[in-house]
PDB file of N, CA and C in Angstrom:
ATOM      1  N   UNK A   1     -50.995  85.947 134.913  1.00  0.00           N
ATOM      2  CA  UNK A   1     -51.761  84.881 134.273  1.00  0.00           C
ATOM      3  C   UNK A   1     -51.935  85.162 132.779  1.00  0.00           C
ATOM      4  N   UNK A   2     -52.350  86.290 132.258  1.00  0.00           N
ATOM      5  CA  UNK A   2     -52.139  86.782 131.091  1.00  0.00           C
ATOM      6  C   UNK A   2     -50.793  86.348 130.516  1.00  0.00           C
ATOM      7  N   UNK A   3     -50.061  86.505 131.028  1.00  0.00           N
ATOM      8  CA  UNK A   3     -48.628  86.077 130.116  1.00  0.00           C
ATOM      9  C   UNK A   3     -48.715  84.886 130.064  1.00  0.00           C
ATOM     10  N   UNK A   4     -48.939  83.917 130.576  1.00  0.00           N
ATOM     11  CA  UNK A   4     -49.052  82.412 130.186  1.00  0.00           C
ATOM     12  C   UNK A   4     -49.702  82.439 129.798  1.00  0.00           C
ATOM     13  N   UNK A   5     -51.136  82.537 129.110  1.00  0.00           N
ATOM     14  CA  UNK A   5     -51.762  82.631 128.722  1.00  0.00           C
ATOM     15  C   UNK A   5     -51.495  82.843 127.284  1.00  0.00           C
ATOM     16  N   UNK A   6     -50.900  83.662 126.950  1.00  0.00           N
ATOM     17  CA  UNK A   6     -50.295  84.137 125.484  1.00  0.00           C
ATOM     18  C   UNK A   6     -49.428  83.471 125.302  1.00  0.00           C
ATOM     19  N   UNK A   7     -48.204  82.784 126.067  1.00  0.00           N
ATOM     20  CA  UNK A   7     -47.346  82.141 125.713  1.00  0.00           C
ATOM     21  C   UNK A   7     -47.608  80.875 125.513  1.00  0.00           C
ATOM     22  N   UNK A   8     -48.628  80.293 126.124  1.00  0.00           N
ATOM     23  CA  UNK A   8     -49.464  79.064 125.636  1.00  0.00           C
ATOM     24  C   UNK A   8     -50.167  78.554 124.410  1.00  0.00           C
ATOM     25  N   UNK A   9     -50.266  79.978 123.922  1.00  0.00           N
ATOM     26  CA  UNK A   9     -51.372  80.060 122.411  1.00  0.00           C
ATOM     27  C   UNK A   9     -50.397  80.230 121.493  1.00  0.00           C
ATOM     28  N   UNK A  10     -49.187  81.236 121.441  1.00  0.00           N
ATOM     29  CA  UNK A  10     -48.217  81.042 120.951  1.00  0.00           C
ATOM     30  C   UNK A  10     -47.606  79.440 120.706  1.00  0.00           C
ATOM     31  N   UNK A  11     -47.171  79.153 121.531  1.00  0.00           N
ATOM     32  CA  UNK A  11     -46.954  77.433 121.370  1.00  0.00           C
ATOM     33  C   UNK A  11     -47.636  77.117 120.719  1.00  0.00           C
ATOM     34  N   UNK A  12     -48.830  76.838 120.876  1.00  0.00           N
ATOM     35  CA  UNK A  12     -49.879  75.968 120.003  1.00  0.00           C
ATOM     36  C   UNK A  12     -49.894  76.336 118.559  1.00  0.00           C
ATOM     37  N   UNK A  13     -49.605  77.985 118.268  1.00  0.00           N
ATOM     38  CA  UNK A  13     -49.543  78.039 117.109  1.00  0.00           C
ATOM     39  C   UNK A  13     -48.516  77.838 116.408  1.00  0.00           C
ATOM     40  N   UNK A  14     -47.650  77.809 117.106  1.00  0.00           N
ATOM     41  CA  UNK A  14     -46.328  77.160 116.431  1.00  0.00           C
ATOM     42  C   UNK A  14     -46.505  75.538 116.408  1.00  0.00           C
ATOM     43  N   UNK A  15     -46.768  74.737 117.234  1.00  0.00           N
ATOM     44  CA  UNK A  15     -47.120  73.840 117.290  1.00  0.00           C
ATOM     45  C   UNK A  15     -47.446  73.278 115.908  1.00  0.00           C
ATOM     46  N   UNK A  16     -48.943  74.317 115.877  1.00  0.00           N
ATOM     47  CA  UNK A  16     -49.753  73.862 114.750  1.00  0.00           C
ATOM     48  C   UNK A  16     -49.112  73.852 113.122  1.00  0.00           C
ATOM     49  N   UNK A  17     -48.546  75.136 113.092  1.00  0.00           N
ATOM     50  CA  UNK A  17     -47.762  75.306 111.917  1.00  0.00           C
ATOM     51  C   UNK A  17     -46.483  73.989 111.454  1.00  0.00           C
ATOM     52  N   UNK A  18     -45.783  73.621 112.577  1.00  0.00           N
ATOM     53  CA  UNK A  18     -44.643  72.751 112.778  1.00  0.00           C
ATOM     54  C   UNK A  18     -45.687  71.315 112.215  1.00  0.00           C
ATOM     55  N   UNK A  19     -47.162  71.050 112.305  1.00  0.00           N
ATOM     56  CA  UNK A  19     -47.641  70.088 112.375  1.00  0.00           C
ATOM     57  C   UNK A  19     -48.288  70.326 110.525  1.00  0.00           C
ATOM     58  N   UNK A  20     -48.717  71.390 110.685  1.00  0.00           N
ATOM     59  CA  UNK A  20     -48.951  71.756 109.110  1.00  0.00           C
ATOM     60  C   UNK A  20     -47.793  71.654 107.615  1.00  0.00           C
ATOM     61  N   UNK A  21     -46.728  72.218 108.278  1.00  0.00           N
ATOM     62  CA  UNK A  21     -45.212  71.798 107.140  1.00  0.00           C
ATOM     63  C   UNK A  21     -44.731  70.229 107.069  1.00  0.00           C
ATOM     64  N   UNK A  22     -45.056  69.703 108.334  1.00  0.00           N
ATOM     65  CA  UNK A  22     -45.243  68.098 108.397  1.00  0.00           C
ATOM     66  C   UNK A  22     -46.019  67.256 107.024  1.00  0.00           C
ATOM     67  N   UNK A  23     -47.298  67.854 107.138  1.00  0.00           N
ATOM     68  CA  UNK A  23     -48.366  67.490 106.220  1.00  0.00           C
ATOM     69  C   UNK A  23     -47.666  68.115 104.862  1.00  0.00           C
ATOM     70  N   UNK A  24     -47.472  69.019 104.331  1.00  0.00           N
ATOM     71  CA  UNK A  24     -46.993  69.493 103.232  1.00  0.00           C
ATOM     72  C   UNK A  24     -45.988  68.657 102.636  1.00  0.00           C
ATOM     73  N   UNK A  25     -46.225  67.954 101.655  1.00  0.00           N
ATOM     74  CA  UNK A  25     -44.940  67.208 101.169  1.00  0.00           C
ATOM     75  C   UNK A  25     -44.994  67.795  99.933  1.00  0.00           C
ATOM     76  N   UNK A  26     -43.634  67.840  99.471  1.00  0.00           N
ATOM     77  CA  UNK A  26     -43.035  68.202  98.054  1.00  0.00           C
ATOM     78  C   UNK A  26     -44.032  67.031  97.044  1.00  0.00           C
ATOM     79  N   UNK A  27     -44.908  67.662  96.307  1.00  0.00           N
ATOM     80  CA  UNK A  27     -45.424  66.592  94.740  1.00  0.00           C
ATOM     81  C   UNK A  27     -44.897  65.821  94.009  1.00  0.00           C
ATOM     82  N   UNK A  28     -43.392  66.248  93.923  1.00  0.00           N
ATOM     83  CA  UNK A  28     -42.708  65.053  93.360  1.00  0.00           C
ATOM     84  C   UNK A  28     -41.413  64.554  94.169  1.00  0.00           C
ATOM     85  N   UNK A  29     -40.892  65.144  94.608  1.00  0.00           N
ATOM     86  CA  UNK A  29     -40.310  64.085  96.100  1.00  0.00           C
ATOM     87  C   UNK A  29     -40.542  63.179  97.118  1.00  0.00           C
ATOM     88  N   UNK A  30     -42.215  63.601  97.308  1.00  0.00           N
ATOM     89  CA  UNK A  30     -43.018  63.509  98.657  1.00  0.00           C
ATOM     90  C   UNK A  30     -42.403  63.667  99.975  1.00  0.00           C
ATOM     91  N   UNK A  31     -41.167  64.641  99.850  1.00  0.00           N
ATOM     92  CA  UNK A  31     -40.050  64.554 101.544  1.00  0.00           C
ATOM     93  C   UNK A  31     -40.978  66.157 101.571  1.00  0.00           C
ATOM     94  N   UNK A  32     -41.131  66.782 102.970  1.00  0.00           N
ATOM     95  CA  UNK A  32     -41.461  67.414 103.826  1.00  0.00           C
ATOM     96  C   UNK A  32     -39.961  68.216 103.759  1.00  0.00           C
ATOM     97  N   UNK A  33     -38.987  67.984 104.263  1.00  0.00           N
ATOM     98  CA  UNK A  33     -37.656  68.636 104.346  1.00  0.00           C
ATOM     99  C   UNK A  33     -37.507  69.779 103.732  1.00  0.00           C
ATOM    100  N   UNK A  34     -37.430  70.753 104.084  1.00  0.00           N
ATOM    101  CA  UNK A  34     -36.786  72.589 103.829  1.00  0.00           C
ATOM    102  C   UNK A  34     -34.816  72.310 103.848  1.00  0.00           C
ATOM    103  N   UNK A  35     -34.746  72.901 103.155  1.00  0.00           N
ATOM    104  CA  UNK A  35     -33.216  73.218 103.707  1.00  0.00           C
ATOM    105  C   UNK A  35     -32.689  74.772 102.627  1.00  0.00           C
ATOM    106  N   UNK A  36     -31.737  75.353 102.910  1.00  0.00           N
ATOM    107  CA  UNK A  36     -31.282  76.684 102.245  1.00  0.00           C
ATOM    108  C   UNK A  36     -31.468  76.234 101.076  1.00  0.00           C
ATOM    109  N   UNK A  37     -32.076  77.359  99.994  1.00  0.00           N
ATOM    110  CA  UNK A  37     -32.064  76.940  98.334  1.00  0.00           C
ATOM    111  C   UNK A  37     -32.802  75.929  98.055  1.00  0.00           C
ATOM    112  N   UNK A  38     -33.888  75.294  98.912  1.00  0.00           N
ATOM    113  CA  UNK A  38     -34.608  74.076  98.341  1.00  0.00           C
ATOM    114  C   UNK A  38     -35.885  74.428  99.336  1.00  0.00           C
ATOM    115  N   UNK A  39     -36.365  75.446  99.315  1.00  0.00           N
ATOM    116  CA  UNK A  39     -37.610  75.527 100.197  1.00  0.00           C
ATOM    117  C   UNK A  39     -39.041  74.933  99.576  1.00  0.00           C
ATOM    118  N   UNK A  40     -39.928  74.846 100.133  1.00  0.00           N
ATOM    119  CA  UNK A  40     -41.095  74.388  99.885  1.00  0.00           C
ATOM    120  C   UNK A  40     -42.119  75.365  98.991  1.00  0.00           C
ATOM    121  N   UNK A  41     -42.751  75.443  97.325  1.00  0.00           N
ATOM    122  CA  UNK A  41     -43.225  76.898  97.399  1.00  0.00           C
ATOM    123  C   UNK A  41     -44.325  75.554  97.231  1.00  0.00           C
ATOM    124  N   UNK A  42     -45.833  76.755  97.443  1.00  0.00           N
ATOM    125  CA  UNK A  42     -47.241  76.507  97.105  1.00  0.00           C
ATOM    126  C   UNK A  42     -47.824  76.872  95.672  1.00  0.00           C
ATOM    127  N   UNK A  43     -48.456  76.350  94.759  1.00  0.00           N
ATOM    128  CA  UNK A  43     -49.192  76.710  93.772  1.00  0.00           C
ATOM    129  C   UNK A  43     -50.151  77.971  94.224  1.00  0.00           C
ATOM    130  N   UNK A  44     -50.746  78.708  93.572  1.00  0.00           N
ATOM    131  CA  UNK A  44     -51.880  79.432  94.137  1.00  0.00           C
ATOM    132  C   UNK A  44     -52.987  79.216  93.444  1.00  0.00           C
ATOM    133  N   UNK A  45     -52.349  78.203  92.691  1.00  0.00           N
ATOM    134  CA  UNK A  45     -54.200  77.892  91.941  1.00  0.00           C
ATOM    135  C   UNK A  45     -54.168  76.011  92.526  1.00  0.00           C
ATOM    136  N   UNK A  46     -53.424  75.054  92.060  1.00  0.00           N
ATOM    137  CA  UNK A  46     -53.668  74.079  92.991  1.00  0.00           C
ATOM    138  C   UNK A  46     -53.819  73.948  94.051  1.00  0.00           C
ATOM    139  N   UNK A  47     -52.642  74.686  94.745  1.00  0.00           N
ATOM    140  CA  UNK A  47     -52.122  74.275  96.051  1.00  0.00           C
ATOM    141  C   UNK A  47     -51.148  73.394  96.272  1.00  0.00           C
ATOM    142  N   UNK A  48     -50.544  72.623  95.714  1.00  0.00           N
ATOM    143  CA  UNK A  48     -49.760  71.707  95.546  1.00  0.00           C
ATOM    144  C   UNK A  48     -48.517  72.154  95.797  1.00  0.00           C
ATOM    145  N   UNK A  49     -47.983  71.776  96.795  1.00  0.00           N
ATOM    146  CA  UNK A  49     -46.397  72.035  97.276  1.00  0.00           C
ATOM    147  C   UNK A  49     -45.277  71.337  96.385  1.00  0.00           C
ATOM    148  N   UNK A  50     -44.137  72.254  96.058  1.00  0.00           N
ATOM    149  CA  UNK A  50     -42.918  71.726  95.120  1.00  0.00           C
ATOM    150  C   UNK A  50     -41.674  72.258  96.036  1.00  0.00           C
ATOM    151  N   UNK A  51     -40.458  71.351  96.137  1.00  0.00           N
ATOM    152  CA  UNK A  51     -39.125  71.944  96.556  1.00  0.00           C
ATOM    153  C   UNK A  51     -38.696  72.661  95.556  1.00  0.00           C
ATOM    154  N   UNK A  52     -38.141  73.774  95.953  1.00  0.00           N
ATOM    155  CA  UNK A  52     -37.411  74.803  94.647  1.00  0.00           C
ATOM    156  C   UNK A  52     -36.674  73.673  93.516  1.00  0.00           C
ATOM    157  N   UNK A  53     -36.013  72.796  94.066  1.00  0.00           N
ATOM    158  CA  UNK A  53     -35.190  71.875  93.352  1.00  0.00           C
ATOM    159  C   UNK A  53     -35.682  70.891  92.526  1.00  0.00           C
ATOM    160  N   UNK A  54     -37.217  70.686  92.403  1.00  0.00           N
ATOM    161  CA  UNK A  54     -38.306  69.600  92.224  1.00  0.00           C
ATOM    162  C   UNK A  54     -38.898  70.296  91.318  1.00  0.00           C
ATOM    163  N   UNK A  55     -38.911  71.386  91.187  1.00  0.00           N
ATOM    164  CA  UNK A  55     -39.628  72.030  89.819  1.00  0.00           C
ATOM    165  C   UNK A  55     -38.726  73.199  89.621  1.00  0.00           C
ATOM    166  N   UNK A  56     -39.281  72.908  87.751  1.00  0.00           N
ATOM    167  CA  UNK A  56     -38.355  73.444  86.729  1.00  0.00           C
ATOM    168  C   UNK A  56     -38.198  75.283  87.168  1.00  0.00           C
ATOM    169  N   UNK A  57     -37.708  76.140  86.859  1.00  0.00           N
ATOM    170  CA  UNK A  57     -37.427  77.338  86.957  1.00  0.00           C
ATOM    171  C   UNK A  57     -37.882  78.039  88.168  1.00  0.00           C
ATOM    172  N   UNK A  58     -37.454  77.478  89.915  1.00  0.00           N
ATOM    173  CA  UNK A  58     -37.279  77.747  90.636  1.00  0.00           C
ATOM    174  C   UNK A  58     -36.072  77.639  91.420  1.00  0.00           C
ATOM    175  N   UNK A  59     -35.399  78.627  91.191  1.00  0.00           N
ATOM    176  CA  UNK A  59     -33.832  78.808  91.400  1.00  0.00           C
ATOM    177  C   UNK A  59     -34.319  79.486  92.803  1.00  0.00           C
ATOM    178  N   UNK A  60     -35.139  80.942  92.822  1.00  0.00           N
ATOM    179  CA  UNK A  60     -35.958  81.558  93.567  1.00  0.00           C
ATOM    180  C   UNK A  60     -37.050  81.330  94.117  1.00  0.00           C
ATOM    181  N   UNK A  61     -37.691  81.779  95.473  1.00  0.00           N
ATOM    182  CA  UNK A  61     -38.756  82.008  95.895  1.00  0.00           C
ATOM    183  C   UNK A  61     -39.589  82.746  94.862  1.00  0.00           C
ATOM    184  N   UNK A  62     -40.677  82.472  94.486  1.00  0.00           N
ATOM    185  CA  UNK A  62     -41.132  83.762  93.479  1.00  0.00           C
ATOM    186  C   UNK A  62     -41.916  84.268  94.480  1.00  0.00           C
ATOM    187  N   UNK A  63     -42.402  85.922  93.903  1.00  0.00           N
ATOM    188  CA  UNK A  63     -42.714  86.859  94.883  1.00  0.00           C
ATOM    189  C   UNK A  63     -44.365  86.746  94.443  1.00  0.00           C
ATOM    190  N   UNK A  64     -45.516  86.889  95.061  1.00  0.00           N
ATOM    191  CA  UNK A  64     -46.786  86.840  94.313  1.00  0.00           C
ATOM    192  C   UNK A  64     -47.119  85.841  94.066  1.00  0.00           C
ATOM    193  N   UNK A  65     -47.930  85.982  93.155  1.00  0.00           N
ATOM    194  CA  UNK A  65     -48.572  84.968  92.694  1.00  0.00           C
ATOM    195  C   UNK A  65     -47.710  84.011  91.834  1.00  0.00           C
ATOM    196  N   UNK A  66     -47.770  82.729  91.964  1.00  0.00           N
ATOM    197  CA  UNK A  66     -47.290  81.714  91.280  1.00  0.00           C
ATOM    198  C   UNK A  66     -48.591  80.352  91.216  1.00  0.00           C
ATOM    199  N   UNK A  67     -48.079  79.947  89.558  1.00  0.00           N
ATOM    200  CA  UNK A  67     -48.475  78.624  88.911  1.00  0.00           C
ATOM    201  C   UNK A  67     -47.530  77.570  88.863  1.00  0.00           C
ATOM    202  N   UNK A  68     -47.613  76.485  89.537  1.00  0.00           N
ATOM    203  CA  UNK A  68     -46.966  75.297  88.994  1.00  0.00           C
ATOM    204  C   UNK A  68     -46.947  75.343  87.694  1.00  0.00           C
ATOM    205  N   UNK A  69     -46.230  74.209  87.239  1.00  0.00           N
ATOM    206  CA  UNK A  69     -46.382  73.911  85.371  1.00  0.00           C
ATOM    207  C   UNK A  69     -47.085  73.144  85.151  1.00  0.00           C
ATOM    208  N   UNK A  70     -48.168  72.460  85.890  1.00  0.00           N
ATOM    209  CA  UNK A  70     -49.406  71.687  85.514  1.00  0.00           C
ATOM    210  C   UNK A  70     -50.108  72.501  85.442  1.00  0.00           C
ATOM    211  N   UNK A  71     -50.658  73.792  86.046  1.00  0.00           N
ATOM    212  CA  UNK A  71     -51.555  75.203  86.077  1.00  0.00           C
ATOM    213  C   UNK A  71     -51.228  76.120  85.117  1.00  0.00           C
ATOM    214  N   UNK A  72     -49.877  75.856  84.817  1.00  0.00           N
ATOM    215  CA  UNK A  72     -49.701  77.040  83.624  1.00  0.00           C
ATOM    216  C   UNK A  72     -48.339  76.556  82.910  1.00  0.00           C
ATOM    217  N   UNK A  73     -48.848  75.336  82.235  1.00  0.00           N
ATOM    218  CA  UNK A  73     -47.680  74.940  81.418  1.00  0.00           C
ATOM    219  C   UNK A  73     -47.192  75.631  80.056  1.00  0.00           C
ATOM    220  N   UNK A  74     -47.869  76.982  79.720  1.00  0.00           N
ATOM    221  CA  UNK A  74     -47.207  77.572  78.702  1.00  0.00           C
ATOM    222  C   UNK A  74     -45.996  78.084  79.234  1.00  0.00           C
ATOM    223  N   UNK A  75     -45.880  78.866  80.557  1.00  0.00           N
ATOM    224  CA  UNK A  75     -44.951  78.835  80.931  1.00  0.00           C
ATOM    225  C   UNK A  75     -43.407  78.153  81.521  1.00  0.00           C
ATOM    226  N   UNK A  76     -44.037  76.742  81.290  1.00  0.00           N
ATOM    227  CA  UNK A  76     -42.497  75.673  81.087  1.00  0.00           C
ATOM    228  C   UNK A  76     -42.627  74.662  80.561  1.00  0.00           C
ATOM    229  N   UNK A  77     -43.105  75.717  79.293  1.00  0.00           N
ATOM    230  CA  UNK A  77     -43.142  74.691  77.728  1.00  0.00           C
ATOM    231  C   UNK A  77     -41.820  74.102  77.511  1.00  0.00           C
ATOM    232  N   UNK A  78     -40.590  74.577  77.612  1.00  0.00           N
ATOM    233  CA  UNK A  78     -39.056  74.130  76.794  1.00  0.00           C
ATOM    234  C   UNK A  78     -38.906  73.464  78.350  1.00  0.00           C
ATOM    235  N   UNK A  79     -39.098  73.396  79.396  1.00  0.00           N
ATOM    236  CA  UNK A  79     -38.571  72.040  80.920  1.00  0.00           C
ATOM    237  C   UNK A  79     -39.160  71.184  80.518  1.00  0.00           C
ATOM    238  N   UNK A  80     -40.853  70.945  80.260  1.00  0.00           N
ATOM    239  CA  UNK A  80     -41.688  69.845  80.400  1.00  0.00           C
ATOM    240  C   UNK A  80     -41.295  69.458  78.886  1.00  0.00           C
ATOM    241  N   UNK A  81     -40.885  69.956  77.990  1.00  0.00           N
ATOM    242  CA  UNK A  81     -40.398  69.146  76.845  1.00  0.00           C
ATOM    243  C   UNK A  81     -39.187  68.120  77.379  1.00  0.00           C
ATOM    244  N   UNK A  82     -38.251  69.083  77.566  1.00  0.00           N
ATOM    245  CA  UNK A  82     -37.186  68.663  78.141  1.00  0.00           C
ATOM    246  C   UNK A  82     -37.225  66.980  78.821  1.00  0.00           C
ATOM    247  N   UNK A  83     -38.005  67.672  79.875  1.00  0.00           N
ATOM    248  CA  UNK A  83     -38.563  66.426  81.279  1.00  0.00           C
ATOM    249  C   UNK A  83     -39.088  65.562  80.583  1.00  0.00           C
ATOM    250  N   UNK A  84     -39.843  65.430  79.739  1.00  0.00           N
ATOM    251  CA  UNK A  84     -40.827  64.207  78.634  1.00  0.00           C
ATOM    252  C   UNK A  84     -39.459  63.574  77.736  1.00  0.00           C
ATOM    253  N   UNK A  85     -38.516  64.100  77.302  1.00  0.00           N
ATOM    254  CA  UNK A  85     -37.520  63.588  76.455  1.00  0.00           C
ATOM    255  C   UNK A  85     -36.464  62.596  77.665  1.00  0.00           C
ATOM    256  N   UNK A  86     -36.344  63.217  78.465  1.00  0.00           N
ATOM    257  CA  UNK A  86     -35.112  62.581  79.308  1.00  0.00           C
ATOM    258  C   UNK A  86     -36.034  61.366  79.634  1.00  0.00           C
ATOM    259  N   UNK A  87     -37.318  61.403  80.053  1.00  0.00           N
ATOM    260  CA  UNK A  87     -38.246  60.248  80.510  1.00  0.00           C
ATOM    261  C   UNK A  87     -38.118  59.241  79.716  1.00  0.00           C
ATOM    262  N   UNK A  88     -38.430  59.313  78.122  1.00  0.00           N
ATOM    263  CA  UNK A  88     -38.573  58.855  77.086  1.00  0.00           C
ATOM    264  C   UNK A  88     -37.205  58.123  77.048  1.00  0.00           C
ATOM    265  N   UNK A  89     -36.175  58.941  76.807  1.00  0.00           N
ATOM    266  CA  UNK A  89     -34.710  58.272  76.805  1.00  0.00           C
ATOM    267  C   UNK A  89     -34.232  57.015  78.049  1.00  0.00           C
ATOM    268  N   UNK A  90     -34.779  57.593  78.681  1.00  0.00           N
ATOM    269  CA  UNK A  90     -34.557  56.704  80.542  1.00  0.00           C
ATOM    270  C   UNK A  90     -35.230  55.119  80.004  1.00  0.00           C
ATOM    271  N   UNK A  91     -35.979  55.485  79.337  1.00  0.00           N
ATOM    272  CA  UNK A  91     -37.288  54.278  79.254  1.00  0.00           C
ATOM    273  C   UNK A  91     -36.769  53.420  78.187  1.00  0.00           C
ATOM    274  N   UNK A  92     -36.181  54.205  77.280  1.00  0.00           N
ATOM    275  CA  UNK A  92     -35.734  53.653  76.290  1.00  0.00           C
ATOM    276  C   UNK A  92     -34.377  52.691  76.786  1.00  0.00           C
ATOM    277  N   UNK A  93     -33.458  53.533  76.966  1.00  0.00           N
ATOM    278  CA  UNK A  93     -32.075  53.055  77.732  1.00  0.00           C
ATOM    279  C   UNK A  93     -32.882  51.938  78.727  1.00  0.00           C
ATOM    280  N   UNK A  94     -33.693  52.012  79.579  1.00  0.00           N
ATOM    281  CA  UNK A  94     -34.169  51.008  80.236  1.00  0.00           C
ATOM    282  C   UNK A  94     -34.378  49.586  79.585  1.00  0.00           C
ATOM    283  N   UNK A  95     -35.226  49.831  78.853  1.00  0.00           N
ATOM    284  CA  UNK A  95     -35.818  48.633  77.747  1.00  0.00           C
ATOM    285  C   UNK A  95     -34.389  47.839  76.938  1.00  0.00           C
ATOM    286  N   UNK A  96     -33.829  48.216  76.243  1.00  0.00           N
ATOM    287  CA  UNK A  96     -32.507  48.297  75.597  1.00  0.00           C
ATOM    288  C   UNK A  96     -31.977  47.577  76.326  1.00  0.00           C
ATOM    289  N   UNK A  97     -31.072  48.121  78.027  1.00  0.00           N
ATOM    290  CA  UNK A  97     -30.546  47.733  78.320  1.00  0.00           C
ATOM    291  C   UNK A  97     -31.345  46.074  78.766  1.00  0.00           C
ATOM    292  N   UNK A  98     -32.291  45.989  79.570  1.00  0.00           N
ATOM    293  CA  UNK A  98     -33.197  44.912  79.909  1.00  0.00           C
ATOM    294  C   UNK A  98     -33.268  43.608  78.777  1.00  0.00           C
ATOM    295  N   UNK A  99     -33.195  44.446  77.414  1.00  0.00           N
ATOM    296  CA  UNK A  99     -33.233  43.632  76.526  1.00  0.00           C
ATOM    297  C   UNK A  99     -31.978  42.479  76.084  1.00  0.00           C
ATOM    298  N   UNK A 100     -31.482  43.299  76.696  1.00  0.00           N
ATOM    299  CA  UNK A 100     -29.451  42.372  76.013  1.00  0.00           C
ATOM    300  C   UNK A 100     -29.266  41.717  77.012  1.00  0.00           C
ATOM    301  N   UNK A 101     -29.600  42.090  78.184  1.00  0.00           N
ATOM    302  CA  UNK A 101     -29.656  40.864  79.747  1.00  0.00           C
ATOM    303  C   UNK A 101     -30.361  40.339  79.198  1.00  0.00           C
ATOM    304  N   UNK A 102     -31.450  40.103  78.597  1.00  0.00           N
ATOM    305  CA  UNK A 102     -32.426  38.792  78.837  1.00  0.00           C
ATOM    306  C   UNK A 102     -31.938  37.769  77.828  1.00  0.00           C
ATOM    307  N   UNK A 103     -31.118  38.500  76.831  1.00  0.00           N
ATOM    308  CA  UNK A 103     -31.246  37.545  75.919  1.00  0.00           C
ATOM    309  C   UNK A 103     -29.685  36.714  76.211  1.00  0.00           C
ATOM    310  N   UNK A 104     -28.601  37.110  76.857  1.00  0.00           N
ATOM    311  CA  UNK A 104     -27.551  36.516  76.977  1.00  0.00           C
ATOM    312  C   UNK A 104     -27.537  35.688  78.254  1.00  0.00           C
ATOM    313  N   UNK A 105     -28.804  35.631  78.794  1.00  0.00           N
ATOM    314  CA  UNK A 105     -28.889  34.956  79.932  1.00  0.00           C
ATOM    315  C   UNK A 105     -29.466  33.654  79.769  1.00  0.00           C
TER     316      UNK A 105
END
């Protein structure tokens, strides 16, 4: 009875965990999905979950303690420049393009 017993609680805690990575969505993807090279890390001062691929200078798992770049954006001062310019350009190219449709139409 003991062994079912443990193997029951086991389940559940897997269960629970399987139900917890559910809830965890990537901050700027919002997909849940793990796959090799794109895992899920945690902030340790927000909490806020990112896919390795979804934020800037996570090629790696980092080991320890880690800051997102909203918690410690001195550290991805030259991405979030970066990321603000391509935005800017997108928006621009957006507008631009929007603009020459409207008017030949």
């Amino acid at each position: 009875q003991g062994l079912l017993e443990s193997s029951s609680e086991s389940e559940s805690s897997s269960d629970y965990e399987e139900a917890m990575m559910e809830e965890m969505k990537c901050r700027i993807c919002s997909e849940s999905k793990e796959e090799k090279g794109n895992l899920i890390v945690f902030c340790d001062r927000c909490f806020s979950a990112y896919h390795q691929c979804c934020h800037p200078k996570l090629s790696k798992v980092p080991e320890g303690q880690w800051r997102c770049a909203l918690c410690n954006p001195e550290a991805y001062a030259k991405e979030l420049e970066v990321m603000r310019k391509n935005c800017s350009n997108n928006a621009i190219t957006t507008s631009s393009s929007s603009a020459h449709n409207d008017g030949g139409e």
